[in-house]
Protein backbone atom coordinates (compact mmCIF):
# COMPACT_ATOMS: atom_id res chain seq x y z
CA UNK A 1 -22.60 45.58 -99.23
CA UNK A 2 -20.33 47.37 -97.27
CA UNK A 3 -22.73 48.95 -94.71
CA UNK A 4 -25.22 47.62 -92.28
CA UNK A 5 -28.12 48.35 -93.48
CA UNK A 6 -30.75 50.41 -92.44
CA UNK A 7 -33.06 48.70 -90.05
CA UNK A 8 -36.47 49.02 -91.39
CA UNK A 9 -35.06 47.67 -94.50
CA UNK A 10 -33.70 44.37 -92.99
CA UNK A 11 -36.23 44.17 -90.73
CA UNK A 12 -38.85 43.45 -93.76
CA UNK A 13 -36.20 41.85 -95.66
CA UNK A 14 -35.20 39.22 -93.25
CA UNK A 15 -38.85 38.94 -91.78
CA UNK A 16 -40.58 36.00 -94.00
CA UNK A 17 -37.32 34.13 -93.98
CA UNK A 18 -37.00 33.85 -89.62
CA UNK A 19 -40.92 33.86 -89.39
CA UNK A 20 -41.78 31.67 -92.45
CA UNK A 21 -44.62 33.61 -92.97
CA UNK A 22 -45.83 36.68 -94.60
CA UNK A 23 -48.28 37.84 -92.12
CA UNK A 24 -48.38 41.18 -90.24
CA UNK A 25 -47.05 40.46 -86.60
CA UNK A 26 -50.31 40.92 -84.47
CA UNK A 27 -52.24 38.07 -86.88
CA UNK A 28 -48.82 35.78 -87.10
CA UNK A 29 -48.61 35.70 -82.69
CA UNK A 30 -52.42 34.86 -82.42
CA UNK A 31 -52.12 32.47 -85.50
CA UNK A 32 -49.12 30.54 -83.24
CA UNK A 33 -50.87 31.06 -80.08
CA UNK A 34 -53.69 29.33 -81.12
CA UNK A 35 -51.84 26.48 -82.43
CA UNK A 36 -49.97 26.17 -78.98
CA UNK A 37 -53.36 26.27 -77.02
CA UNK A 38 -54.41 23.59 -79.33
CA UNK A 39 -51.44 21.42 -78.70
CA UNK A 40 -51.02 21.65 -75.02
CA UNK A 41 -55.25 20.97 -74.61
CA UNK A 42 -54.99 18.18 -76.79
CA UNK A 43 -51.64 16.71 -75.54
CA UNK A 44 -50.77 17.78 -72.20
CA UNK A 45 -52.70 16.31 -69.46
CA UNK A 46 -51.48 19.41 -67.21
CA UNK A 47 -53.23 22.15 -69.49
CA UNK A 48 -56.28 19.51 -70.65
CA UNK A 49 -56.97 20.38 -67.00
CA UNK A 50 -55.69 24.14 -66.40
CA UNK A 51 -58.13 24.74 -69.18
CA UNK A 52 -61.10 22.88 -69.17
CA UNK A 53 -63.25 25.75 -68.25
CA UNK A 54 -62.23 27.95 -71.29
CA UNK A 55 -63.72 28.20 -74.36
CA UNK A 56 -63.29 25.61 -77.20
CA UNK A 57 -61.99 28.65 -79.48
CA UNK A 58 -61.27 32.18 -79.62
CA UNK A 59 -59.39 32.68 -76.63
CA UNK A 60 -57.04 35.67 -75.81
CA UNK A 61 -54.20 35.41 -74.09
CA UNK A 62 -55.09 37.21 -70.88
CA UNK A 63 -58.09 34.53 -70.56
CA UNK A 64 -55.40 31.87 -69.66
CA UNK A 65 -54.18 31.54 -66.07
CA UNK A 66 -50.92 32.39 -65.70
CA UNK A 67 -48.11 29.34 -64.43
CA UNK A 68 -45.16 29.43 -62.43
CA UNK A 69 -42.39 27.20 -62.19
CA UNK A 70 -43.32 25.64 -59.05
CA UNK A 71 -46.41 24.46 -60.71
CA UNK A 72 -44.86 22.94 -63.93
CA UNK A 73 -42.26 21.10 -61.97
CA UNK A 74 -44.71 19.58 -59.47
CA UNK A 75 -46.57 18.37 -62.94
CA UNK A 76 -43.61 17.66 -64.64
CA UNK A 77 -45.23 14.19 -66.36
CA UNK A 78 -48.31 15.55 -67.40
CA UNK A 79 -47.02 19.03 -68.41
CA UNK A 80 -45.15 17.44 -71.14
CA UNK A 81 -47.33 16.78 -74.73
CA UNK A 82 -44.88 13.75 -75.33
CA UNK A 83 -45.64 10.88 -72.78
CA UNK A 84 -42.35 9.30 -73.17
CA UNK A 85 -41.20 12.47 -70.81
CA UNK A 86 -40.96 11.59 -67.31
CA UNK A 87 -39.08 13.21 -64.23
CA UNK A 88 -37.62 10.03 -63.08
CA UNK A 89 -35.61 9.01 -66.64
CA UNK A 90 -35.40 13.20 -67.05
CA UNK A 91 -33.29 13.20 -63.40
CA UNK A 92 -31.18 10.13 -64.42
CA UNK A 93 -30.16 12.09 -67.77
CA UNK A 94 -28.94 15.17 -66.25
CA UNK A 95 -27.02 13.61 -63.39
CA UNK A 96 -24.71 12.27 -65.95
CA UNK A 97 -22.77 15.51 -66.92
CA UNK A 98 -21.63 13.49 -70.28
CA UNK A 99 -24.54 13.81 -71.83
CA UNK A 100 -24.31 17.67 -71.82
CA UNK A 101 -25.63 18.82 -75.13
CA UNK A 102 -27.50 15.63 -75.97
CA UNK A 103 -30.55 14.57 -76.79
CA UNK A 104 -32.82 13.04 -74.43
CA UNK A 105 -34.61 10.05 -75.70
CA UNK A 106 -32.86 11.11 -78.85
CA UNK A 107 -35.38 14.48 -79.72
CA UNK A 108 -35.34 16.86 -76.78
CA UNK A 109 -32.31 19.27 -75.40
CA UNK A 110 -32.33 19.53 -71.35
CA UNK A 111 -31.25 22.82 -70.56
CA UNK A 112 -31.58 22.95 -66.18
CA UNK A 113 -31.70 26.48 -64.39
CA UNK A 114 -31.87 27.94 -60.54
CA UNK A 115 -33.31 31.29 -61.56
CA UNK A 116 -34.42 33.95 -60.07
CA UNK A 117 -36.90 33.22 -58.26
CA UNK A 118 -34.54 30.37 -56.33
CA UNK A 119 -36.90 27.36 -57.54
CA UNK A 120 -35.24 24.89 -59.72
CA UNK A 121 -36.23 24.41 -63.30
CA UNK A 122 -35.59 21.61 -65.93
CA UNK A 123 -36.88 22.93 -69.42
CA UNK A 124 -37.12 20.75 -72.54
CA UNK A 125 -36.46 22.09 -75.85
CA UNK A 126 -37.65 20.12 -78.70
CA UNK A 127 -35.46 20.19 -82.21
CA UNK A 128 -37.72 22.46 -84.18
CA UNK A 129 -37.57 25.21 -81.20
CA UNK A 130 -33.52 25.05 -81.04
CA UNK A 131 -33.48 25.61 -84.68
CA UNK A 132 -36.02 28.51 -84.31
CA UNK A 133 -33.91 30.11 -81.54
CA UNK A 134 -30.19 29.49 -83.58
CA UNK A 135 -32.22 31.41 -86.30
CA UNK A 136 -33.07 34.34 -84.38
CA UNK A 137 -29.50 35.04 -83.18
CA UNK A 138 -27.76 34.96 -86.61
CA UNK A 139 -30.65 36.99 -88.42
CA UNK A 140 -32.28 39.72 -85.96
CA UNK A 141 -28.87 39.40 -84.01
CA UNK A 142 -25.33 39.05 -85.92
CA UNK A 143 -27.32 40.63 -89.30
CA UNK A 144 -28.31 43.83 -87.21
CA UNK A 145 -24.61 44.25 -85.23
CA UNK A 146 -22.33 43.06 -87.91
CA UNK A 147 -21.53 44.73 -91.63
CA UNK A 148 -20.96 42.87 -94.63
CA UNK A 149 -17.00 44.00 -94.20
CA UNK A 150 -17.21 43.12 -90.56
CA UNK A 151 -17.69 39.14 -91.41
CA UNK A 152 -15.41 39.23 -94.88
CA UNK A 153 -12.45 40.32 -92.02
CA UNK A 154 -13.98 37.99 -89.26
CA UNK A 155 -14.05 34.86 -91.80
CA UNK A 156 -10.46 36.23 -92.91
CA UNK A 157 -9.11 35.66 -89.19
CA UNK A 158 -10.48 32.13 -88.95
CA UNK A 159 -13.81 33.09 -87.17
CA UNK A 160 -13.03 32.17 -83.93
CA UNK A 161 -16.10 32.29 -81.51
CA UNK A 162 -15.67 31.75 -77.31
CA UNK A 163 -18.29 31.46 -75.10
CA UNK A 164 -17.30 31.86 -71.26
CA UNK A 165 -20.31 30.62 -68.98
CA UNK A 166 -20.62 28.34 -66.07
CA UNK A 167 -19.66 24.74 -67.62
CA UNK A 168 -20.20 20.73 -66.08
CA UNK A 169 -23.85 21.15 -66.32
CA UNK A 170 -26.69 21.06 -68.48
CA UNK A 171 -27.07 24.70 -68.51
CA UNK A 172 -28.92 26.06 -71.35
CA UNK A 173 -25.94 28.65 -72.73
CA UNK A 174 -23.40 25.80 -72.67
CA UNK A 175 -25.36 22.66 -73.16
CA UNK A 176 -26.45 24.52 -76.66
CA UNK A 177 -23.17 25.71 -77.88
CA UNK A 178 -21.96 22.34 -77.41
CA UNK A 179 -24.32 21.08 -79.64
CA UNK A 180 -23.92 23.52 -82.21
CA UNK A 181 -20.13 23.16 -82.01
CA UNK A 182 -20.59 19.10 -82.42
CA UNK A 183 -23.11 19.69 -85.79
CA UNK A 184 -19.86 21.38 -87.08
CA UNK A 185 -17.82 18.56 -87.93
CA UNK A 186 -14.42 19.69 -89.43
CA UNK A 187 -15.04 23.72 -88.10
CA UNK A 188 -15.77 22.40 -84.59
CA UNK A 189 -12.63 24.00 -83.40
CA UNK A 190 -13.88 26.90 -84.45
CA UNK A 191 -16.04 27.64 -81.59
CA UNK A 192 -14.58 27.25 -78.26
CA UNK A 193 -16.40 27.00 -74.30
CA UNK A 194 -14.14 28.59 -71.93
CA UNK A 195 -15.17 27.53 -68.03
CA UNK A 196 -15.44 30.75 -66.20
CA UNK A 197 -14.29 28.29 -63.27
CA UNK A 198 -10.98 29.22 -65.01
CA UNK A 199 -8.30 31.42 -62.82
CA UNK A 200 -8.07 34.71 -64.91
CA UNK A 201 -4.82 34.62 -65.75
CA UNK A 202 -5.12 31.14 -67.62
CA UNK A 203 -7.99 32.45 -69.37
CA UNK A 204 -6.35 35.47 -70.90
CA UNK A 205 -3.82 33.49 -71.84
CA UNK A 206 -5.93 31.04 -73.82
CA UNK A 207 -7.82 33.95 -75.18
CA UNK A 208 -5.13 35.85 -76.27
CA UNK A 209 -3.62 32.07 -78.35
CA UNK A 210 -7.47 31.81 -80.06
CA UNK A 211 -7.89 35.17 -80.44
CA UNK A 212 -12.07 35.28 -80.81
CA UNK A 213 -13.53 37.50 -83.11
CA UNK A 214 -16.65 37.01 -81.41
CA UNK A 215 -17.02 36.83 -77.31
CA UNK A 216 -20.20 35.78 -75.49
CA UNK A 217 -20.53 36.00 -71.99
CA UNK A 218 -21.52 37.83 -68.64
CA UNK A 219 -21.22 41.50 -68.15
CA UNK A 220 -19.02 40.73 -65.14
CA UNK A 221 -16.88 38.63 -66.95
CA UNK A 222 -16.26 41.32 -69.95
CA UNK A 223 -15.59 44.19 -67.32
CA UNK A 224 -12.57 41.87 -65.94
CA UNK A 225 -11.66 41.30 -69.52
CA UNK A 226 -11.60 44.89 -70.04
CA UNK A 227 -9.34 45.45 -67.18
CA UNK A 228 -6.69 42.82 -68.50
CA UNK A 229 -6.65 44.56 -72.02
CA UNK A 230 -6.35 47.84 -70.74
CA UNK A 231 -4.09 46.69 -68.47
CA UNK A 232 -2.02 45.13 -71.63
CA UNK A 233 -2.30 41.76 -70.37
CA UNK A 234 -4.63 40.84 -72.38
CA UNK A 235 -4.46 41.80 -76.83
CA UNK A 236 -7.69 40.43 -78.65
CA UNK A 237 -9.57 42.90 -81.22
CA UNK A 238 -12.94 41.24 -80.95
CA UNK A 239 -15.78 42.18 -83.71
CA UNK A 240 -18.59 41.55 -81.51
CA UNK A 241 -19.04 41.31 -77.51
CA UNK A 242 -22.74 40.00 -76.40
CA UNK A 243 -23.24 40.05 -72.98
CA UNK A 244 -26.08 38.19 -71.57
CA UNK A 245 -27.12 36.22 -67.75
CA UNK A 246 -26.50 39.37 -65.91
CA UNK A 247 -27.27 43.05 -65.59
CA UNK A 248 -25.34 44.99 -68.39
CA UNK A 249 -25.07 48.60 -65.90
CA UNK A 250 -23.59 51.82 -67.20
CA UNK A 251 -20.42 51.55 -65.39
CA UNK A 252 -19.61 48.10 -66.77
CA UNK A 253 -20.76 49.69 -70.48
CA UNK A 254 -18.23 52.16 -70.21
CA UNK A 255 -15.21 49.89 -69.01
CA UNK A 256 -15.47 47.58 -71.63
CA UNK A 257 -16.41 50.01 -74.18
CA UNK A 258 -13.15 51.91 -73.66
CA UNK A 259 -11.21 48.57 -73.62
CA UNK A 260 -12.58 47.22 -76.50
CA UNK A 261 -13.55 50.47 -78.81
CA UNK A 262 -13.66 48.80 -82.15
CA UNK A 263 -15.79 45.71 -80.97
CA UNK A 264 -19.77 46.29 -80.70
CA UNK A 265 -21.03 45.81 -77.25
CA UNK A 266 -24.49 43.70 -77.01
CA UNK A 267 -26.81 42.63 -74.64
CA UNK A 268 -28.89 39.46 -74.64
CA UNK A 269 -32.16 39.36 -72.77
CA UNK A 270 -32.08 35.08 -72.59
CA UNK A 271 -33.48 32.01 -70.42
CA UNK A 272 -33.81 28.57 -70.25
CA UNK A 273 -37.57 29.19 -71.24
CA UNK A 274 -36.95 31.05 -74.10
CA UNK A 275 -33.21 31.36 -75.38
CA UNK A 276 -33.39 34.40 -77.26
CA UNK A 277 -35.97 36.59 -75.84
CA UNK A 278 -34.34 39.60 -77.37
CA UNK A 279 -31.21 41.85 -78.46
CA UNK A 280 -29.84 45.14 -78.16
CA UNK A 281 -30.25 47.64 -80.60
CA UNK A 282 -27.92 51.20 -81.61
CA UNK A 283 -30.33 52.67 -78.90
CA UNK A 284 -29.36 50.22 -76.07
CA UNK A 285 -32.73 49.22 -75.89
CA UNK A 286 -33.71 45.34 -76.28
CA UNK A 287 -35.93 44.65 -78.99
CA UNK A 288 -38.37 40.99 -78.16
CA UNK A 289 -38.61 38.57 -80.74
CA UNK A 290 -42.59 38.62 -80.25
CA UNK A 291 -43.60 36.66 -83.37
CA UNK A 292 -42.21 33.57 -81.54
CA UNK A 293 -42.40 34.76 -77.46
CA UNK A 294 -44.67 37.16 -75.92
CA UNK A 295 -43.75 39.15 -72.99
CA UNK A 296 -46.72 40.34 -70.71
CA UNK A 297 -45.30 42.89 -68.12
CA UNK A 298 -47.46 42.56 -64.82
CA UNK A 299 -47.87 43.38 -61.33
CA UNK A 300 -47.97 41.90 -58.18
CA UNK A 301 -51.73 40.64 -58.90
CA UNK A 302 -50.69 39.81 -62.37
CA UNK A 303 -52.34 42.58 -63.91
CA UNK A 304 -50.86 44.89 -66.80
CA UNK A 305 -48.58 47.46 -66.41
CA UNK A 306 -48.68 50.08 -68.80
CA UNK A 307 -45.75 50.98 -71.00
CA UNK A 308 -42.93 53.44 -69.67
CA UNK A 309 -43.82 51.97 -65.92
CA UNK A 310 -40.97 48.69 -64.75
CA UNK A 311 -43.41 45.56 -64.11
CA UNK A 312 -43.47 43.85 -60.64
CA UNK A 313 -43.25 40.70 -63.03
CA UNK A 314 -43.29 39.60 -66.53
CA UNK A 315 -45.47 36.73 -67.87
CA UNK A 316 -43.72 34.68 -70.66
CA UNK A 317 -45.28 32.83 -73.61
CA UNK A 318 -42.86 30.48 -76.10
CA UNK A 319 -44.54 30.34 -79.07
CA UNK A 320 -41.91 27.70 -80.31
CA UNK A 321 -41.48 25.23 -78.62
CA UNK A 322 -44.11 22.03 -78.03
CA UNK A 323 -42.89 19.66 -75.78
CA UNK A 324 -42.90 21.37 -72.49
CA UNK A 325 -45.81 24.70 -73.66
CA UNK A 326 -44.91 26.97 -71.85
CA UNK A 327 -48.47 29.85 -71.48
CA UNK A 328 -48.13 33.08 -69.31
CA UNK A 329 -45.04 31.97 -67.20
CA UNK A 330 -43.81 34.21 -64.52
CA UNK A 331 -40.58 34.52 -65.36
CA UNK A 332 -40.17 36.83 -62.08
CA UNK A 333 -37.93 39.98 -63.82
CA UNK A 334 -38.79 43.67 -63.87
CA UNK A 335 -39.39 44.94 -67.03
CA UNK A 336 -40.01 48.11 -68.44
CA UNK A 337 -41.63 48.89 -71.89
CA UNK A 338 -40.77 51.70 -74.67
CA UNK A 339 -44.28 53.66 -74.50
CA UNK A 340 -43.08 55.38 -78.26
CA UNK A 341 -41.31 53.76 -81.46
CA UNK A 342 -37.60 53.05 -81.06
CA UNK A 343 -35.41 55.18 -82.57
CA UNK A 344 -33.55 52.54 -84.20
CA UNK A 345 -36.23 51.63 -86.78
CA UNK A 346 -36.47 48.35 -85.44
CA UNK A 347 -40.50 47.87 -84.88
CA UNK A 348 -40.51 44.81 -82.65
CA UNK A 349 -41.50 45.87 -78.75
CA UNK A 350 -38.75 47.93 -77.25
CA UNK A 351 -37.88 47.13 -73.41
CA UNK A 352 -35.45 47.48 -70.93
CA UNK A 353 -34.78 44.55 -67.89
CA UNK A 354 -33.56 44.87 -64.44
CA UNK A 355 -30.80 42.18 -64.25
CA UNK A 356 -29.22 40.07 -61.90
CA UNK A 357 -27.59 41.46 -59.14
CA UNK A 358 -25.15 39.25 -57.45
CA UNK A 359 -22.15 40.48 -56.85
CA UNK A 360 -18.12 39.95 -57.88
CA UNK A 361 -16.07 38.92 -54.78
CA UNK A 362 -12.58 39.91 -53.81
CA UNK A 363 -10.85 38.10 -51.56
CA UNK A 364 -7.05 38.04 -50.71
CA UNK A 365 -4.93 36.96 -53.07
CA UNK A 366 -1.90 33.92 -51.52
CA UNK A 367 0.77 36.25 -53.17
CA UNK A 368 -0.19 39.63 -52.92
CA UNK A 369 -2.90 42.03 -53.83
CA UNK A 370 -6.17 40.40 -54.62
CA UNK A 371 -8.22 37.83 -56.36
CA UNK A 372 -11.49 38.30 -57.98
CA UNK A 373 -14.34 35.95 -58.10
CA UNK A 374 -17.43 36.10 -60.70
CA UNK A 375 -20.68 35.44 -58.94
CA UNK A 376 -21.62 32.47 -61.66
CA UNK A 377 -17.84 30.59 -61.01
CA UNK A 378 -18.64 30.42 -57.35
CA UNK A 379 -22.12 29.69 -57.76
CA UNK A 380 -21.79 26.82 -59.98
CA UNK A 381 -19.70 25.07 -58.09
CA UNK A 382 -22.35 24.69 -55.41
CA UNK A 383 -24.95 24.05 -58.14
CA UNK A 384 -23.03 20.98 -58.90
CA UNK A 385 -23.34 19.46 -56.05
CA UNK A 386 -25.75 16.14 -56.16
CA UNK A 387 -28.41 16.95 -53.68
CA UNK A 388 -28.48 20.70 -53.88
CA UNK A 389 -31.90 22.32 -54.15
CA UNK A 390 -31.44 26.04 -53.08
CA UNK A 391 -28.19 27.90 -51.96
CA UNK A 392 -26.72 31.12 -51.36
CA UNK A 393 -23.29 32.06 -50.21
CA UNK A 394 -22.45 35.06 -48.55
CA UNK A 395 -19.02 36.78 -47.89
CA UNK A 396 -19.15 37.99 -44.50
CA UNK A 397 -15.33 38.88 -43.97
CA UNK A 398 -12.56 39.31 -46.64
CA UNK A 399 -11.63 35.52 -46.16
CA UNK A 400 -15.11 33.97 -45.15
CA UNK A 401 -18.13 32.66 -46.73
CA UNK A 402 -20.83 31.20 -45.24
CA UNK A 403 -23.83 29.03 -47.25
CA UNK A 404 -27.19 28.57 -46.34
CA UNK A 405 -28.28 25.39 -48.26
CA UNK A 406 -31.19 23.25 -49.22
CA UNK A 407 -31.13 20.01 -50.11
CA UNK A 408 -33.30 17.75 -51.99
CA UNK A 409 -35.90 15.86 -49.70
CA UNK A 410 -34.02 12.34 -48.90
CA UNK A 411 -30.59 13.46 -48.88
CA UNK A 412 -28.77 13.80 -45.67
CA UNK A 413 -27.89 17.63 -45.63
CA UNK A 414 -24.44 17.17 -43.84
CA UNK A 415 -23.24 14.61 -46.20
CA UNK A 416 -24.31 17.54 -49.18
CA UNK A 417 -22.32 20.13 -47.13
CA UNK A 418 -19.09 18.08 -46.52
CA UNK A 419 -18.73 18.12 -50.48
CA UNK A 420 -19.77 21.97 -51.29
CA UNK A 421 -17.02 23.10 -48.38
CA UNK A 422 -14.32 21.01 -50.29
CA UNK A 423 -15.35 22.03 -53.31
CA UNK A 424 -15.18 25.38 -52.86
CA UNK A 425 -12.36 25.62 -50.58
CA UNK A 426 -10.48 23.74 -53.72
CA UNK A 427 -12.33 26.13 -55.97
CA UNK A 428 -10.37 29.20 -54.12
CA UNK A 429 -6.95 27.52 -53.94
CA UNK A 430 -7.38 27.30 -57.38
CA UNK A 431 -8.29 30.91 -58.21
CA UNK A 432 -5.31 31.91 -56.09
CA UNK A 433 -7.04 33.02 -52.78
CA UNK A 434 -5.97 32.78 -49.37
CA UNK A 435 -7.34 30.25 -47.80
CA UNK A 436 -11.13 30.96 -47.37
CA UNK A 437 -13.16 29.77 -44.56
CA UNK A 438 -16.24 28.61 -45.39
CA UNK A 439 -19.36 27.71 -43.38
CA UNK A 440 -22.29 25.88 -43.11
CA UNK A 441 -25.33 28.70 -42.25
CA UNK A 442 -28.40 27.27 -39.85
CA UNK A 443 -31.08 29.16 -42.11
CA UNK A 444 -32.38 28.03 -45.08
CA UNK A 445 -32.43 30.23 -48.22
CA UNK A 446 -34.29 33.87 -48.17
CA UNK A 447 -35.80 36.00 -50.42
CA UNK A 448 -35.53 39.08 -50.76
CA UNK A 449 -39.00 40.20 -48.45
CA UNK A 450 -40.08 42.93 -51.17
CA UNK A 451 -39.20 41.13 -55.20
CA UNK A 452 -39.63 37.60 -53.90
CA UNK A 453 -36.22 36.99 -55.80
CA UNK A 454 -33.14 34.87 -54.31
CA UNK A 455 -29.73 36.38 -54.46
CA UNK A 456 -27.49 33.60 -54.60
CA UNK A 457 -24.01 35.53 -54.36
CA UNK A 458 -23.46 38.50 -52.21
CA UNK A 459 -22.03 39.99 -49.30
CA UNK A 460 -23.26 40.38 -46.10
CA UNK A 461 -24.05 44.38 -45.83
CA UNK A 462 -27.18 42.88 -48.07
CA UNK A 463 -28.88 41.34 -45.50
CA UNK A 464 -29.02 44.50 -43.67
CA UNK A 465 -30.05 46.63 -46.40
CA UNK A 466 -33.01 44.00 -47.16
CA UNK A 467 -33.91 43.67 -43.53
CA UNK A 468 -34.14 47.85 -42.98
CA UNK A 469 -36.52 47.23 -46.42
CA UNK A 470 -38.97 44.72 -44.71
């Protein structure tokens, strides 16, 4: 077949196969959640007790209480169903950065995350929800963007995949590429992790030597990629672009749509609770993979928001994956629901999400011009740190930053700041920049007074704009 084809059709044809079952959506979600209340009563000491008032049986979703993170981390023992889980040998896994893409205790992925909402998160992901979630993305994902012609000529130049994301931690994007890459044996080479802690002009080169037929990464990261190759510096012809982590905006749309117009642009609504929570349709509308995660869009009081209308919130359900249940989790984005069918054909839930919105830096360059910084390079080389709990940095003149950090309770906060300065001062001579001076703030960490969400990277006209909100 030389056409992609038409989406109702694949839809039904590829629906048994990533479901494994025959059943019409509605029945399938309520067969699964039923099986997840089930397991987290029976094995999770955390829920055995959320739940104990609630009926033995035939309970809907919006008669559980919702969770946040906060909670599930302060549990962290009893919220797992497997009591071999504890934070203490959990802690001692991720600090060594070898074990990236392992298993811990030889069964469960770690996948660690700052989010939103500035609280951090360590997530389990059993084997049988990593296969469920590798599933998704080649059949609703790759099957819907690519044509049958599209991977003969991929698989013809050596299908050659790169993934550029914040690397050195166990971050869900990178921690499961490298585990896919490793169950490839002999094609291993085939897929490739770039560090976006790479200076841009060593990354283009690389590119331009492995030449990717398929690019995933963060919108900000494509829009400089754009520049290069319409600047000519940069020569790839990839199939497929996925964007994913941050905001995908108009603006960036257009720049890397003109720069790359033979490559199909696509976003990626993901998280470490869920890894592939939904794709982008012909429509530019994300589509949710609700026969294995439900999305409840809420307000502020955690009730519903009707369709057409952007949520305050948006409660998250996995469906998948057993070790860590995760039941009406506020995942803390805005979303916004299709009120009519998609255009597309496609009959999962159509939605739209407001993204991320920290910000690129540019900061003098040693030579001349300037350099700029993605948001995610500079903030994970604070996230690296040992003893980091919350952060954000903040450009407050061309060549100055200053952080407001907190540190985990027991850790002397000056020792923790004396290695995020030299890191990042090293990070900038590296990128090219002048040097940048960078200081220690006397606040802690804010959110913003109105979302509740933490802006890790920005400049400082933000703080006035937030405070003229409050």
């Amino acid at each position: 077949m030389s056409a992609k084809m038409q989406p109702q059709k694949a839809f039904r044809m590829e629906w048994k196969k990533s479901t494994g079952s025959e059943l019409p959506l509605a029945k399938l979600q309520q067969q699964r959640l039923d099986r997840m209340i089930a397991c987290a009563r029976s094995h999770s000491p955390f829920y055995r007790q959320l739940y104990q008032h609630l009926p033995v049986s035939g309970v809907a979703l919006h008669d559980l209480p919702p969770t946040t993170k906060t909670q599930l981390m302060e549990a962290f023992d009893a919220w797992a169903t497997d009591p071999a889980v504890s934070r203490a040998s959990v802690d001692a896994f991720i600090r060594d950065k070898r074990l990236v893409g392992q298993r811990y205790l030889g069964k469960y992925s770690v996948w660690t995350t700052s989010g939103t909402t500035g609280e951090p998160g360590i997530f389990l992901q059993d084997a049988a929800a990593q296969r469920i979630y590798n599933r998704l993305l080649i059949l609703r994902g790759f099957r819907s963007w690519l044509t049958w012609g599209d991977l003969a000529a991929m698989l013809q130049r050596g299908f050659h995949c790169a993934m550029i994301l914040a690397v050195g931690d166990h971050y869900a994007g990178a921690a499961n590429w490298a585990r896919v890459q490793r169950s490839l044996g002999p094609f291993a080479d085939r897929l490739r992790i770039f560090p976006i802690l790479e200076p841009l002009p060593a990354l283009v080169a690389r590119l331009s030597v492995f030449r990717p037929v398929i690019i995933i990464s963060y919108p900000s990261v494509l829009a400089l990629l754009a520049g290069e190759q319409s600047a000519g510096r940069l020569n790839i012809q990839p199939f497929v672009l996925c964007s994913l982590g941050e905001g995908l905006d108009e603006p960036a749309r257009q720049k890397i749509e003109s720069a790359f117009p033979k490559s199909h642009l696509v976003d990626i609504y993901a998280a470490s609770e869920f890894l592939c929570i939904g794709f982008e349709c012909s429509q530019h509308w994300l589509h949710a993979n609700s026969d294995w995660v439900l999305l409840e869009p809420v307000g502020a009081d955690h009730q519903p928001v009707p369709a057409g209308q952007p949520s305050a919130n948006v409660l998250l359900t996995n469906l998948a994956n057993r070790v860590q249940p995760i039941l009406r989790y506020s995942l803390g984005d805005s979303v916004t629901f299709k009120p009519e069918p998609c255009p597309c054909g496609n009959p999962l839930p159509a939605f739209r999400v407001a993204g991320r919105t920290d910000e690129t830096m540019i900061f003098p360059a040693r030579t001349a011009g300037n350099v700029a910084v993605l948001p995610m390079a500079i903030a994970s080389v604070v996230e690296q740190v040992p003893g980091v709990l919350r952060y954000q940095i903040i450009q407050t003149a061309p060549d100055q930053l200053k952080v407001r950090l907190e540190v985990e309770s027991g850790v002397e906060r000056e020792a923790v700041w004396d290695v995020t300065a030299a890191g990042l001062q090293a990070f900038f001579a590296n990128q090219g920049a002048v040097t940048i001076g960078v200081a220690l703030a006397g606040e802690a960490p804010q959110a913003n007074p109105v979302s509740g969400k933490f802006r890790h990277v920005y400049k400082e006209r933000w703080d006035a704009e937030e405070s003229s909100v409050a």
